[in-house]
Protein backbone atom coordinates (compact mmCIF):
# COMPACT_ATOMS: atom_id res chain seq x y z
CA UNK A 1 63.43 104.01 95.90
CA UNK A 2 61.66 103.18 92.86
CA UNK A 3 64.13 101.15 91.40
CA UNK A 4 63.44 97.65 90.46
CA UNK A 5 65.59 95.09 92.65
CA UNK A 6 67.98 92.98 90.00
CA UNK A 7 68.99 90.29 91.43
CA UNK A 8 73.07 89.57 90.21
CA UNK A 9 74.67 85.92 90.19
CA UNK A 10 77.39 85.75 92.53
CA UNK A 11 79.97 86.21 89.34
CA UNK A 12 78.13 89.32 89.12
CA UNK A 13 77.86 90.47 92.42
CA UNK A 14 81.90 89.67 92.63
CA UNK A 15 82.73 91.87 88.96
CA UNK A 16 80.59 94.49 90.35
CA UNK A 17 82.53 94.63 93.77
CA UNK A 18 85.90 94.44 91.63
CA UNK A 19 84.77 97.18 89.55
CA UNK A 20 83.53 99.20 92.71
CA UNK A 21 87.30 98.36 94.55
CA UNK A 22 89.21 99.45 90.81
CA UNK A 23 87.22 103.25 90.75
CA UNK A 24 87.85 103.52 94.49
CA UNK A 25 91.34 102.48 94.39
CA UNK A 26 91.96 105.33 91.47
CA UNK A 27 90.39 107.79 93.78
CA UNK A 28 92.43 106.80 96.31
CA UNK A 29 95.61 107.71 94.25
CA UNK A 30 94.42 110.46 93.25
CA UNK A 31 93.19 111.98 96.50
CA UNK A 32 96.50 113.87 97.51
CA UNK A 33 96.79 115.47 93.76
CA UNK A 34 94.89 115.57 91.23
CA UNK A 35 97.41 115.01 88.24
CA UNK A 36 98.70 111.04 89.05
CA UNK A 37 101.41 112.00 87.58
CA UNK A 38 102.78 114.40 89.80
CA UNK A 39 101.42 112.54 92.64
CA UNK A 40 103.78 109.46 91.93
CA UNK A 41 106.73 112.44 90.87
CA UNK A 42 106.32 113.71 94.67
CA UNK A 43 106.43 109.80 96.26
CA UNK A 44 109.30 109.17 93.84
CA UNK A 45 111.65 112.20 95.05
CA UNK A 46 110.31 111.78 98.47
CA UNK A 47 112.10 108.20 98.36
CA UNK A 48 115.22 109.56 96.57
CA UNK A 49 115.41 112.21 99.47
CA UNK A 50 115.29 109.46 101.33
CA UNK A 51 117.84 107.56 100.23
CA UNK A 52 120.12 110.31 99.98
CA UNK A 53 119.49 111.58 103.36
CA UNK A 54 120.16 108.07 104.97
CA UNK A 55 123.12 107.32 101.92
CA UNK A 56 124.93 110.68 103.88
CA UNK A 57 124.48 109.92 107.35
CA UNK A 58 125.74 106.27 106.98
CA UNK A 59 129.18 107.78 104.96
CA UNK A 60 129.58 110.47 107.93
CA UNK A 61 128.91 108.40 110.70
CA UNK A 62 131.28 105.56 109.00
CA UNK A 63 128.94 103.05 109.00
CA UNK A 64 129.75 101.72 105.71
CA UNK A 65 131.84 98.93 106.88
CA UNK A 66 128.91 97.69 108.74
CA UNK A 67 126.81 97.05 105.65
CA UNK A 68 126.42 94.11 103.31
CA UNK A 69 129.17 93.33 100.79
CA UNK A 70 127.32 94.00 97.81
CA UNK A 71 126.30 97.73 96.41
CA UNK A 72 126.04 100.43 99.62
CA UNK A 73 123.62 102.61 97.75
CA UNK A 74 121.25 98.42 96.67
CA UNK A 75 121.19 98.00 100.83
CA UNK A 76 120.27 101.21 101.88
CA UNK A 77 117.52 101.21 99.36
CA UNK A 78 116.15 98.07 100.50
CA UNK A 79 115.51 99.22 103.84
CA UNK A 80 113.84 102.53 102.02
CA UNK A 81 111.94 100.48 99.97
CA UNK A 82 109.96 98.19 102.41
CA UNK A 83 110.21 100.85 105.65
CA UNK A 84 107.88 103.55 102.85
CA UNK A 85 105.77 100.51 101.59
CA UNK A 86 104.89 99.60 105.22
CA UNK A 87 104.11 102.77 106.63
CA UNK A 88 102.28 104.03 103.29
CA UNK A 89 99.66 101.37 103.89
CA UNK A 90 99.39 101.53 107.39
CA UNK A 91 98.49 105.63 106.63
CA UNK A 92 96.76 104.59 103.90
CA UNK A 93 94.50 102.22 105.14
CA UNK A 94 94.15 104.78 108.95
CA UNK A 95 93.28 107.48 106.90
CA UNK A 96 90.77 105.78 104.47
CA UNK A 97 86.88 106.09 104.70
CA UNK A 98 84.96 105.26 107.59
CA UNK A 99 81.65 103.94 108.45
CA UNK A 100 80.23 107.98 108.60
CA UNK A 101 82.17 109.26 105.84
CA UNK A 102 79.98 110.88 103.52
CA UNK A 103 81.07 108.47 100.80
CA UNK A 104 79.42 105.67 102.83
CA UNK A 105 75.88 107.52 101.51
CA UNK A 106 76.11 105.67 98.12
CA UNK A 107 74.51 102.42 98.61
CA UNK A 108 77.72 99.90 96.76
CA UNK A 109 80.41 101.49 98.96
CA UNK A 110 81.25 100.40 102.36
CA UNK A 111 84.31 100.90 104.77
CA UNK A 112 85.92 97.14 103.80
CA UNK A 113 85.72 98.53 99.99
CA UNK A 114 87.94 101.60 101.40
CA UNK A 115 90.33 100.21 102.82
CA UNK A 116 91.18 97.56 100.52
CA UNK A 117 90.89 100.23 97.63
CA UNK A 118 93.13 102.72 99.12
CA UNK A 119 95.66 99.88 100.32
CA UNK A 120 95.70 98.73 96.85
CA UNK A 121 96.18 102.53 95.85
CA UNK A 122 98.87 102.82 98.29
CA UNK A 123 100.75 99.53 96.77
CA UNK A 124 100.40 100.81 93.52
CA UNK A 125 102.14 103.99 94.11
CA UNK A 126 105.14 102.22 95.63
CA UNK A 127 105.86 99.85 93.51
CA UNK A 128 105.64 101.94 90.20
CA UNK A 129 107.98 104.17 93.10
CA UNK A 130 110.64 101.38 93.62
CA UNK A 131 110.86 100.11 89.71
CA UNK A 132 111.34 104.06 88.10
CA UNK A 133 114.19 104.32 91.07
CA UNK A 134 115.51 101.03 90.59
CA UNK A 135 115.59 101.40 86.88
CA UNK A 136 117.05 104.54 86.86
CA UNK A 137 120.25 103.96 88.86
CA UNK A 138 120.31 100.50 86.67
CA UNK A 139 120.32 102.59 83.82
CA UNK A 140 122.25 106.13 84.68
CA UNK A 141 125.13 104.62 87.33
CA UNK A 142 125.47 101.00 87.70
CA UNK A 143 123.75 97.89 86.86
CA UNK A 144 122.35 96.28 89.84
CA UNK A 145 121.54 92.20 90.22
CA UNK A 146 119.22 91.06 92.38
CA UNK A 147 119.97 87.39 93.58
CA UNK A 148 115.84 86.33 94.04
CA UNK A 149 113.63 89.02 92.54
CA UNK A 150 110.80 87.31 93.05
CA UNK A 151 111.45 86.50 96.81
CA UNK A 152 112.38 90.70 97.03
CA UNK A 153 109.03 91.24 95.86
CA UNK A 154 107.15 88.75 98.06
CA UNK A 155 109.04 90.97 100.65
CA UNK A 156 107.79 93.71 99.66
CA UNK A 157 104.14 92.28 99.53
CA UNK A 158 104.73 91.39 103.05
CA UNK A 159 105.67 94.60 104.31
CA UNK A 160 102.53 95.90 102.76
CA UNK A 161 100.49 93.19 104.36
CA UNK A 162 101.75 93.65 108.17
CA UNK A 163 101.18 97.82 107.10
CA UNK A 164 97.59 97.02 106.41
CA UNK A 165 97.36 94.76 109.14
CA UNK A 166 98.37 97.43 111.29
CA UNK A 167 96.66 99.87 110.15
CA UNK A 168 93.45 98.04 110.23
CA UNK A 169 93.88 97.57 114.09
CA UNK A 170 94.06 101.43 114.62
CA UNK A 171 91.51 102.45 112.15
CA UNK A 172 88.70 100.07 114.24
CA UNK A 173 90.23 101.91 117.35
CA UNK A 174 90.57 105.44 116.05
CA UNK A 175 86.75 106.56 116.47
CA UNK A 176 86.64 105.41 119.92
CA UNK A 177 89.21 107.66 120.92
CA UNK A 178 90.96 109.84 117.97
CA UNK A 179 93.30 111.82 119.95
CA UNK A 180 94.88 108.68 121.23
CA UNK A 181 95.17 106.40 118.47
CA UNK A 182 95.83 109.18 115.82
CA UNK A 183 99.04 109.76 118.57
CA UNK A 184 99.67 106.83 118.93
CA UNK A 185 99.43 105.46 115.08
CA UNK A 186 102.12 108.68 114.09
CA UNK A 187 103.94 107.77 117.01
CA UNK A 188 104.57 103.98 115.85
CA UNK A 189 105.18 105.59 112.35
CA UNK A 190 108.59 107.87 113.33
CA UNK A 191 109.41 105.22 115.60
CA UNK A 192 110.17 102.63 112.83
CA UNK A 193 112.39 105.14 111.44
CA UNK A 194 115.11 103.68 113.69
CA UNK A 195 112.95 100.48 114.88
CA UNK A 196 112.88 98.91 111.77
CA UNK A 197 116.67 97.93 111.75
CA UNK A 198 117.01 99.39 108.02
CA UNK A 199 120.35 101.07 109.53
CA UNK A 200 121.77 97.40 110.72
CA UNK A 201 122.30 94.48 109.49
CA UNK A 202 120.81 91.62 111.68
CA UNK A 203 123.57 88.84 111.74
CA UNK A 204 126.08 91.41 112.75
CA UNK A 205 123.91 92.88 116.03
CA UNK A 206 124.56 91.91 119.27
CA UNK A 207 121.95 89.55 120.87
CA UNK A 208 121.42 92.29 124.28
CA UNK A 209 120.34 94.98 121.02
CA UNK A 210 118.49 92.81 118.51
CA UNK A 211 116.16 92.11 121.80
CA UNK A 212 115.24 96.12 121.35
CA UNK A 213 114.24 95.40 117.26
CA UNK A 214 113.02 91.46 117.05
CA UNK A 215 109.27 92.32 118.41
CA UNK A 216 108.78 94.43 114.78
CA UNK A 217 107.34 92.49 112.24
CA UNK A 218 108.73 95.19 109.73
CA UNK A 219 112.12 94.77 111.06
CA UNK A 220 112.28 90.80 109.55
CA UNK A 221 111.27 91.61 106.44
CA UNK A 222 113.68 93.94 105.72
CA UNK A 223 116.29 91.31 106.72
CA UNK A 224 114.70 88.91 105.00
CA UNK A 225 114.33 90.60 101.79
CA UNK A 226 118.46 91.50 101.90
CA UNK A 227 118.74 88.00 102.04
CA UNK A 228 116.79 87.72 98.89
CA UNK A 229 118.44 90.86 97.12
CA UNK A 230 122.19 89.87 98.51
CA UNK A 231 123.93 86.45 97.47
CA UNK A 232 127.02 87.00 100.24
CA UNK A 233 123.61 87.59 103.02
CA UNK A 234 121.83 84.76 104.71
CA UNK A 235 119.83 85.91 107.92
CA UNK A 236 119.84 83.84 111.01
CA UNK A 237 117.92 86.29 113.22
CA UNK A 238 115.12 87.15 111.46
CA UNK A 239 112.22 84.65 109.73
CA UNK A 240 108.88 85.10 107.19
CA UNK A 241 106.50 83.23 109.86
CA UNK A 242 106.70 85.95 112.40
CA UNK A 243 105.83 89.00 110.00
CA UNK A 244 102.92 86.65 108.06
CA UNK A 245 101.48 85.32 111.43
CA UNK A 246 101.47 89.36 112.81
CA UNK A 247 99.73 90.26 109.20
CA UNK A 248 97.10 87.45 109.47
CA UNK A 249 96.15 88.22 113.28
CA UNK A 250 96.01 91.72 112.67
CA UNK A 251 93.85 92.05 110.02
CA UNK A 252 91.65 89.44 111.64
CA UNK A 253 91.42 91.48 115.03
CA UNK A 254 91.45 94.50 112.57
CA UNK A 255 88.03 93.03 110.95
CA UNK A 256 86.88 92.09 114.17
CA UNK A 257 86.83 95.50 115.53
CA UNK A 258 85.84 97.40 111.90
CA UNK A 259 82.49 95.36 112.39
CA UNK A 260 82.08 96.03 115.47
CA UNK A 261 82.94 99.96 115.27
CA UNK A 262 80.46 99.88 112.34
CA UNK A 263 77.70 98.86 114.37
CA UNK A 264 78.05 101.48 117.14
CA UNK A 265 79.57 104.32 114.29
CA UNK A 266 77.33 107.58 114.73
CA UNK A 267 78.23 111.21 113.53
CA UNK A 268 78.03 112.71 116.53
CA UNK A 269 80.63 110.64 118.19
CA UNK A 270 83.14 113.94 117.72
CA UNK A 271 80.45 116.65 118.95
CA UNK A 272 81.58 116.20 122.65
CA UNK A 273 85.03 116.54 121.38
């Protein structure tokens, strides 16, 4: 209360807020365990399980022969890849800080500074995930080549985005009705298990069935970023515009309602409850 008022350039003001975002973000990583380490250990074998769970139900169901010429084990961990990097943010991002959090007490923080700190957190994790997975089945089985690496990671980028999006648009909805949202937001979750298309392969689906996966923006990346990873693939049904228009318009209706929810946030919304 006593403290003089310093008044920062805007360089200042913007290294102060990057500073602010960094320590957040780190807390952010750290908030499921307190060793990083054995955080990223548990994401890492919760991808291999993953893998290996979807690696044995393709070979038992015979699916194999509906795959991408290219390596079997390189597809299915393409779909694992971006299907965890999109629904990590979107929880990430629906679970972060809100406008009565107790953390929102310290005067620099504020619930934008959450959420792009533990989205940041939650993009970190996966892609240290994907390269120490990546590099060792490179290294212990069989070299893999990736036809456009840096297209495969603008993929990946893009799944994150339309996650955040996403899960912007349910964390400005979740305090007006928790029970519903937090449903619903779980709901879309297991549902992009199957609705994400990282079982098919786009070009070879019927047009009555690609109707049932086409509206999800998560569903085009993944093809997309095959087409990026495979040099035999290039996707007709799928484009980059939808899931980049979906990420921009949900994060902007996402803002929208985060001010808004802000301005009408008190902690006894819950006490009826």
């Amino acid at each position: 209360m006593f403290r003089p008022e310093v008044r920062k350039t805007p360089a200042q003001s913007a290294f102060a807020m990057l500073e602010l975002i960094f320590h957040a973000s780190v807390r952010s990583v750290r908030r499921n365990h307190g060793n990083a380490v054995v955080g990223l250990l548990m994401n890492i074998f919760q991808t291999v399980l993953l893998v290996a769970v979807f690696y044995i139900m393709f070979d038992l169901l015979g699916l194999r022969g509906n795959a991408i010429r290219g390596d079997f084990l390189l597809y299915v961990m393409s779909g694992i890849f971006m299907f965890m990097t999109h629904t990590k943010a979107m929880g990430a991002v629906v679970g972060a800080d809100g406008p009565t959090s107790p953390m929102m007490k310290h005067s620099p923080m504020n619930p934008i500074i959450a959420v792009v700190s533990a989205a940041l957190g939650s993009l970190y994790i996966q892609i240290l995930s994907a390269g120490v997975v990546l590099y060792f089945y490179h290294a212990a089985f069989v070299p893999i080549t990736i036809h456009d690496p840096v297209g495969t990671f603008g993929m990946l980028l893009l799944a994150w985005g339309t996650g955040v999006g996403i899960g912007m648009v349910f964390k400005a909805a979740m305090p007006w009705q928790p029970e519903f949202f937090g449903i619903f937001s779980q709901t879309y979750q297991r549902a992009n298990m199957i609705a994400s298309g990282k079982m098919f392969v786009a070009n070879m689906m019927p047009t009555y069935i690609l109707a049932y996966f086409d509206w999800n923006p998560l569903f085009h990346v993944i093809d997309q970023s095959r087409g990026y990873i495979f040099l035999n693939y290039n996707p007709h049904y799928s484009s980059v515009q939808y899931p980049l228009i979906c990420m921009v318009v949900c994060i902007v209706i996402g803002l929208m309602g985060e001010f808004y929810t802000r301005k009408h946030a008190s902690s006894s919304w819950g006490a009826g409850r």
